[in-house]
N, C-alpha and C. Protein backbone atom coordinates (compact mmCIF):
# COMPACT_ATOMS: atom_id res chain seq x y z
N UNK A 1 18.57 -40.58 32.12
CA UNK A 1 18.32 -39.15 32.25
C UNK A 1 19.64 -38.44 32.48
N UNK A 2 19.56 -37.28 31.88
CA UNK A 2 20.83 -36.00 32.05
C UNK A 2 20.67 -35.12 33.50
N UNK A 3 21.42 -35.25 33.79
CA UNK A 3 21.65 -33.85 35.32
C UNK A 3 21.71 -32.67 34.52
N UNK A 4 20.70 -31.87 34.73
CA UNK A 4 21.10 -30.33 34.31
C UNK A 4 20.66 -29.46 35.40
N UNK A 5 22.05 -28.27 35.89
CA UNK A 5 22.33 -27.76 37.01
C UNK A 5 21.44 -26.03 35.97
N UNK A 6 20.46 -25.55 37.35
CA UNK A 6 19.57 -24.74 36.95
C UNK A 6 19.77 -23.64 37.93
N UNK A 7 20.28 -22.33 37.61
CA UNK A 7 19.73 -21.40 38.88
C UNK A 7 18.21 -20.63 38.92
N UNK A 8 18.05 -20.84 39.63
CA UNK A 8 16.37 -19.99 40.15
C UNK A 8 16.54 -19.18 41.14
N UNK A 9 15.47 -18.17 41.22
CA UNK A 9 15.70 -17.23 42.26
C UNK A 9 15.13 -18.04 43.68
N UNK A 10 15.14 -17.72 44.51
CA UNK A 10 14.76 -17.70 46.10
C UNK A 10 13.29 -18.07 46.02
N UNK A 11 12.81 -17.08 45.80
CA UNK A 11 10.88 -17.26 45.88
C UNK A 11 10.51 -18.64 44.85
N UNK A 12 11.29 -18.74 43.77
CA UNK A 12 11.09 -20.39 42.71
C UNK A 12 11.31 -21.08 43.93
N UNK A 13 12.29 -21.44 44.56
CA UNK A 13 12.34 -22.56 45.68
C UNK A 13 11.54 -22.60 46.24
N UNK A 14 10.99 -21.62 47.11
CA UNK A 14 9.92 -21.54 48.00
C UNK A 14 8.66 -21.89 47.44
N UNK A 15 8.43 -21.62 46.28
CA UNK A 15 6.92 -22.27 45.70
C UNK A 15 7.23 -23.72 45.52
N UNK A 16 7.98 -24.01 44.74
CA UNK A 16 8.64 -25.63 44.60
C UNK A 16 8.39 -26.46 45.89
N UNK A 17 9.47 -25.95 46.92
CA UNK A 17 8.81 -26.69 47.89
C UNK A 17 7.41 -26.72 49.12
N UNK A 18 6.22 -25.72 48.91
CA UNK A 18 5.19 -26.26 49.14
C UNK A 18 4.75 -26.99 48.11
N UNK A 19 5.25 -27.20 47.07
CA UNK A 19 4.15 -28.10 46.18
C UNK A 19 4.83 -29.51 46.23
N UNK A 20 6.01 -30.17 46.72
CA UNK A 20 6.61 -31.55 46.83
C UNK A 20 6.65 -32.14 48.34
N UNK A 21 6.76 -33.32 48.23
CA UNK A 21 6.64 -34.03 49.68
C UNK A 21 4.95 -34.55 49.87
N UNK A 22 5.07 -34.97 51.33
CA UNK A 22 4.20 -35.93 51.52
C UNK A 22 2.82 -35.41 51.27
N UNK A 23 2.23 -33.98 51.20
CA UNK A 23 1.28 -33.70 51.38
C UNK A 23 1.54 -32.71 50.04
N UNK A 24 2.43 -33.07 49.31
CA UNK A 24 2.35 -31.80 47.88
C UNK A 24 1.72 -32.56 46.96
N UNK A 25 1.63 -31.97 45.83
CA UNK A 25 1.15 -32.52 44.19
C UNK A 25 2.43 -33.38 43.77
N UNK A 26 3.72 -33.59 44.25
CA UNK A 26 4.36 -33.92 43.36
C UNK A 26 5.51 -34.48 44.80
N UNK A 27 5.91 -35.54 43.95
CA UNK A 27 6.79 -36.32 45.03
C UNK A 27 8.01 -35.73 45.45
N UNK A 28 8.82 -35.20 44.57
CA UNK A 28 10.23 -34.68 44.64
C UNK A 28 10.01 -33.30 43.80
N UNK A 29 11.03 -32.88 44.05
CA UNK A 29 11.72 -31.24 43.31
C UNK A 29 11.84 -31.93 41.67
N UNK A 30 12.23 -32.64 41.79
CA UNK A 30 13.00 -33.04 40.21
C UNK A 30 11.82 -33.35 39.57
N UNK A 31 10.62 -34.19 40.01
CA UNK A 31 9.63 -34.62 39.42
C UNK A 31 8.51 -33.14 39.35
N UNK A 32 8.61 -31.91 39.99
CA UNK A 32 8.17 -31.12 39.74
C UNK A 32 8.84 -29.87 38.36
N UNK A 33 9.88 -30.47 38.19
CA UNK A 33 10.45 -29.47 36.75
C UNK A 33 10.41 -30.45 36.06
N UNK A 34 10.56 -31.82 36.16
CA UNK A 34 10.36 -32.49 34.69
C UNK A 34 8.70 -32.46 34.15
N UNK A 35 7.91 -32.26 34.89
CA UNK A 35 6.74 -32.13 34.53
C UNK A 35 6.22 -30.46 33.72
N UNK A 36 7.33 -29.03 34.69
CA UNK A 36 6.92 -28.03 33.88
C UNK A 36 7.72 -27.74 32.43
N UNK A 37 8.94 -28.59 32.61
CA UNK A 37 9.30 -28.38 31.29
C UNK A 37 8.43 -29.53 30.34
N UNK A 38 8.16 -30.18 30.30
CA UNK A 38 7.40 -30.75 29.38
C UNK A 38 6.29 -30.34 28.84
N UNK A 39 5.45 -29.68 30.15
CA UNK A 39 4.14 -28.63 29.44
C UNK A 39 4.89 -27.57 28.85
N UNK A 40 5.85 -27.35 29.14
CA UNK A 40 6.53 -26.13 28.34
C UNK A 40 6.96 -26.57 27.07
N UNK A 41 7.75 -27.38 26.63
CA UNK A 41 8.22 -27.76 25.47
C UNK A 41 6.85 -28.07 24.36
N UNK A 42 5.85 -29.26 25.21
CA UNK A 42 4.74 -29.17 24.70
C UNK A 42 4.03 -28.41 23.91
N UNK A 43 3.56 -27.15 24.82
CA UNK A 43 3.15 -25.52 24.26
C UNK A 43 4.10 -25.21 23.39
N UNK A 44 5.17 -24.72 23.11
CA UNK A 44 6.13 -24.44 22.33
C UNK A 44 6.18 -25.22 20.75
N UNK A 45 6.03 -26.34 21.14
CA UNK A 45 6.10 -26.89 19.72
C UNK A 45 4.90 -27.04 19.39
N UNK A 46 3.93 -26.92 19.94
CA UNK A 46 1.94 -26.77 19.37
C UNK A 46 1.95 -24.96 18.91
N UNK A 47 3.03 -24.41 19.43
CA UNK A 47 2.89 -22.68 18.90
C UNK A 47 3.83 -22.94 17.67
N UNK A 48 4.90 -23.18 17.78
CA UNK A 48 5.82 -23.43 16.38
C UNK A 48 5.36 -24.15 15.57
N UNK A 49 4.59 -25.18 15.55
CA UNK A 49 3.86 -25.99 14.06
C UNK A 49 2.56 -25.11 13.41
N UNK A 50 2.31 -24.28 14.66
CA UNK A 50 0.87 -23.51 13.99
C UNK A 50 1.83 -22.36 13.02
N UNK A 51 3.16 -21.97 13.20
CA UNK A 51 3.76 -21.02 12.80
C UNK A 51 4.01 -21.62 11.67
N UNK A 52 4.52 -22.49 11.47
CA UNK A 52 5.17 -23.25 10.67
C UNK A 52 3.90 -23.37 9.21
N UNK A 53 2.90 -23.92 9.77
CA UNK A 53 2.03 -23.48 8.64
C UNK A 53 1.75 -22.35 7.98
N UNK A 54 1.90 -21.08 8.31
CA UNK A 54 1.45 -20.27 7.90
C UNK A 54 2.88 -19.60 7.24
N UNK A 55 3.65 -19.91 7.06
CA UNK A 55 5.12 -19.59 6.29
C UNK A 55 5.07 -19.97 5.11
N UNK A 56 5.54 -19.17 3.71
CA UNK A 56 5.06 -19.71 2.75
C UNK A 56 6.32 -21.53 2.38
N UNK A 57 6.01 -21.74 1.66
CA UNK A 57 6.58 -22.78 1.04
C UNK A 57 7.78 -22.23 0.38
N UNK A 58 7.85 -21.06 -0.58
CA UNK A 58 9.05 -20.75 -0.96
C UNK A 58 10.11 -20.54 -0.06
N UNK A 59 9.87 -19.96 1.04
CA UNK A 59 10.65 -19.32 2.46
C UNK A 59 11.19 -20.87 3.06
N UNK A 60 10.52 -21.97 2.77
CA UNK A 60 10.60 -23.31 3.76
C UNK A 60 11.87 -23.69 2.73
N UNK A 61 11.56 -24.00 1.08
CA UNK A 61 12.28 -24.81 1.04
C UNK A 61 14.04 -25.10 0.60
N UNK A 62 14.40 -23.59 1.19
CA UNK A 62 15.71 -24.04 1.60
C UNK A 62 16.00 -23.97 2.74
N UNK A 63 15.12 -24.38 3.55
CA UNK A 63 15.64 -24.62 5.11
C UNK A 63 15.85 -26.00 5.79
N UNK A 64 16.73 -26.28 5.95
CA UNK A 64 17.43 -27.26 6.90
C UNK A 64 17.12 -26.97 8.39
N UNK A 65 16.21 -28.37 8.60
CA UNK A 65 16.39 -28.12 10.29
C UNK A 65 17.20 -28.33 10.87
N UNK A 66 18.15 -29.04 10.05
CA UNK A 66 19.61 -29.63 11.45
C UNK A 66 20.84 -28.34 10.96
N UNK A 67 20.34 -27.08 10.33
CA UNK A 67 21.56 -26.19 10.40
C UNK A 67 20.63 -24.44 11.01
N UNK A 68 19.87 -24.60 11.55
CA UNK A 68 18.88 -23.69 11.84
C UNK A 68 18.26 -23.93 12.79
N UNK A 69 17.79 -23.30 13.99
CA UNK A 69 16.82 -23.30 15.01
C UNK A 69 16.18 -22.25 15.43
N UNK A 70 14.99 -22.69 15.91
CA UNK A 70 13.57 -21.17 15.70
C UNK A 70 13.79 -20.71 17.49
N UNK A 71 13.68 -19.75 17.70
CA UNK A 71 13.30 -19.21 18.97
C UNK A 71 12.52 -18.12 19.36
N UNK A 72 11.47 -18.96 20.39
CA UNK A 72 10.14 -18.10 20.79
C UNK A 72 11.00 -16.44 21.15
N UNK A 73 9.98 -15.58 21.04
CA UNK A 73 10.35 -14.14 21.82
C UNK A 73 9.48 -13.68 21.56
N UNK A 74 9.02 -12.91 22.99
CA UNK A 74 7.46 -12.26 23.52
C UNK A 74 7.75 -11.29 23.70
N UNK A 75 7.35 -10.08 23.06
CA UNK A 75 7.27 -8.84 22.78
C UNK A 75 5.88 -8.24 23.23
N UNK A 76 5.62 -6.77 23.96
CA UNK A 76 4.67 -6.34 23.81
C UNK A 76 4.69 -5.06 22.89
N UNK A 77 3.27 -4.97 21.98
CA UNK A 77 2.69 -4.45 20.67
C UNK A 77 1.30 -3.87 21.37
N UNK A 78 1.25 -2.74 21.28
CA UNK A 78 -0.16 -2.18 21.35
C UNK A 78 -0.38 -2.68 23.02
N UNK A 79 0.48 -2.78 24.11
CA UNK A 79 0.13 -3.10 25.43
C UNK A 79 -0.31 -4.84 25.12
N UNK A 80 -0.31 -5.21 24.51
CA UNK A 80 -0.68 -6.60 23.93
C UNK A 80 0.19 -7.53 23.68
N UNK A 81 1.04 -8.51 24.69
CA UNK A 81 1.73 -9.87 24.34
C UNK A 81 2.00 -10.03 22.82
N UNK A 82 2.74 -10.14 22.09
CA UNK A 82 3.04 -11.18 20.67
C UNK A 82 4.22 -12.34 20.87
N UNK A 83 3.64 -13.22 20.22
CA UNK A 83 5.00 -14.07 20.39
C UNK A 83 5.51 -13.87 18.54
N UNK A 84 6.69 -14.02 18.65
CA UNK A 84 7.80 -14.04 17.20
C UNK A 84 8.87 -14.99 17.45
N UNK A 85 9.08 -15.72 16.21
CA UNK A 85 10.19 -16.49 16.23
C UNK A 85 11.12 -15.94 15.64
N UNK A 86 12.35 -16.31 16.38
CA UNK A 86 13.82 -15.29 15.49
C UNK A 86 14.26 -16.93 15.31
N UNK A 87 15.12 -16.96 13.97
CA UNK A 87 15.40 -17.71 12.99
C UNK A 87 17.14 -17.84 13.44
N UNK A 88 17.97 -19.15 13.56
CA UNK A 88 19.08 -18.29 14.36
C UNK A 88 19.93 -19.61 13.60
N UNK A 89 21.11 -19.57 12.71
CA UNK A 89 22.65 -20.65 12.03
C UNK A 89 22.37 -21.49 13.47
N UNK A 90 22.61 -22.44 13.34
CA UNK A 90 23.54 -22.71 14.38
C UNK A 90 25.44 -23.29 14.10
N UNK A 91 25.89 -22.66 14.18
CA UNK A 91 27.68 -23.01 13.93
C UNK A 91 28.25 -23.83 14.22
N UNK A 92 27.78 -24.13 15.40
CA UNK A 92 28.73 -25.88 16.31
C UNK A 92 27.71 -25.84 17.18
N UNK A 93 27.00 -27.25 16.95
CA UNK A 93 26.93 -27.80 17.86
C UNK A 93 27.41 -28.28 18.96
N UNK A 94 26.74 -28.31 20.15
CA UNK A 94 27.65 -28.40 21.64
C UNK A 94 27.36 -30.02 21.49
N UNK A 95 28.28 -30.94 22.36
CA UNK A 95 28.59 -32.13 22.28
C UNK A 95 28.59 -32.42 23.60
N UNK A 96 28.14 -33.22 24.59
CA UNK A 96 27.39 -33.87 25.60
C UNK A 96 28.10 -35.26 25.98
């Protein structure tokens, strides 16, 4: 596993830690974000494949996934949530 250093506000901590330790849902802090990012990534890519279908085929097939990446953005329309994906190069990859 990777260390990745996260800031959160004040009140995120404070919910975090009633929910870890001996009497929480979840053993540690760390085991409580590896679990919400995963329902998160999860959701995200079950919303992007439903997107993904409905794009025509001409629009798909000059796209490269390893020079392109999709990103969610939630807009409100009519007082009403939308999600949209913005379409974004990517130039350099970051290296780890």
């Amino acid at each position: 596993m990777k260390i990745v250093t996260v800031n959160v506000p004040e009140s995120y901590i404070d919910a975090i830690e009633k929910l870890v330790g001996e009497n929480g849902l979840y053993p540690s802090r760390s085991e409580l974000i590896r679990c919400a990012v995963r329902e998160f990534l999860m959701k995200e890519l079950r919303i992007a494949k439903n997107m993904n279908m409905y794009e025509s085929k001409s629009e798909m097939k000059d796209f490269d996934e390893k020079k392109f990446v999709k990103i969610p953005v939630d807009k409100m329309e009519n007082d009403e949530p939308v999600r949209e994906f913005k379409t974004y190069k990517i130039v350099k990859r970051l290296e780890y």
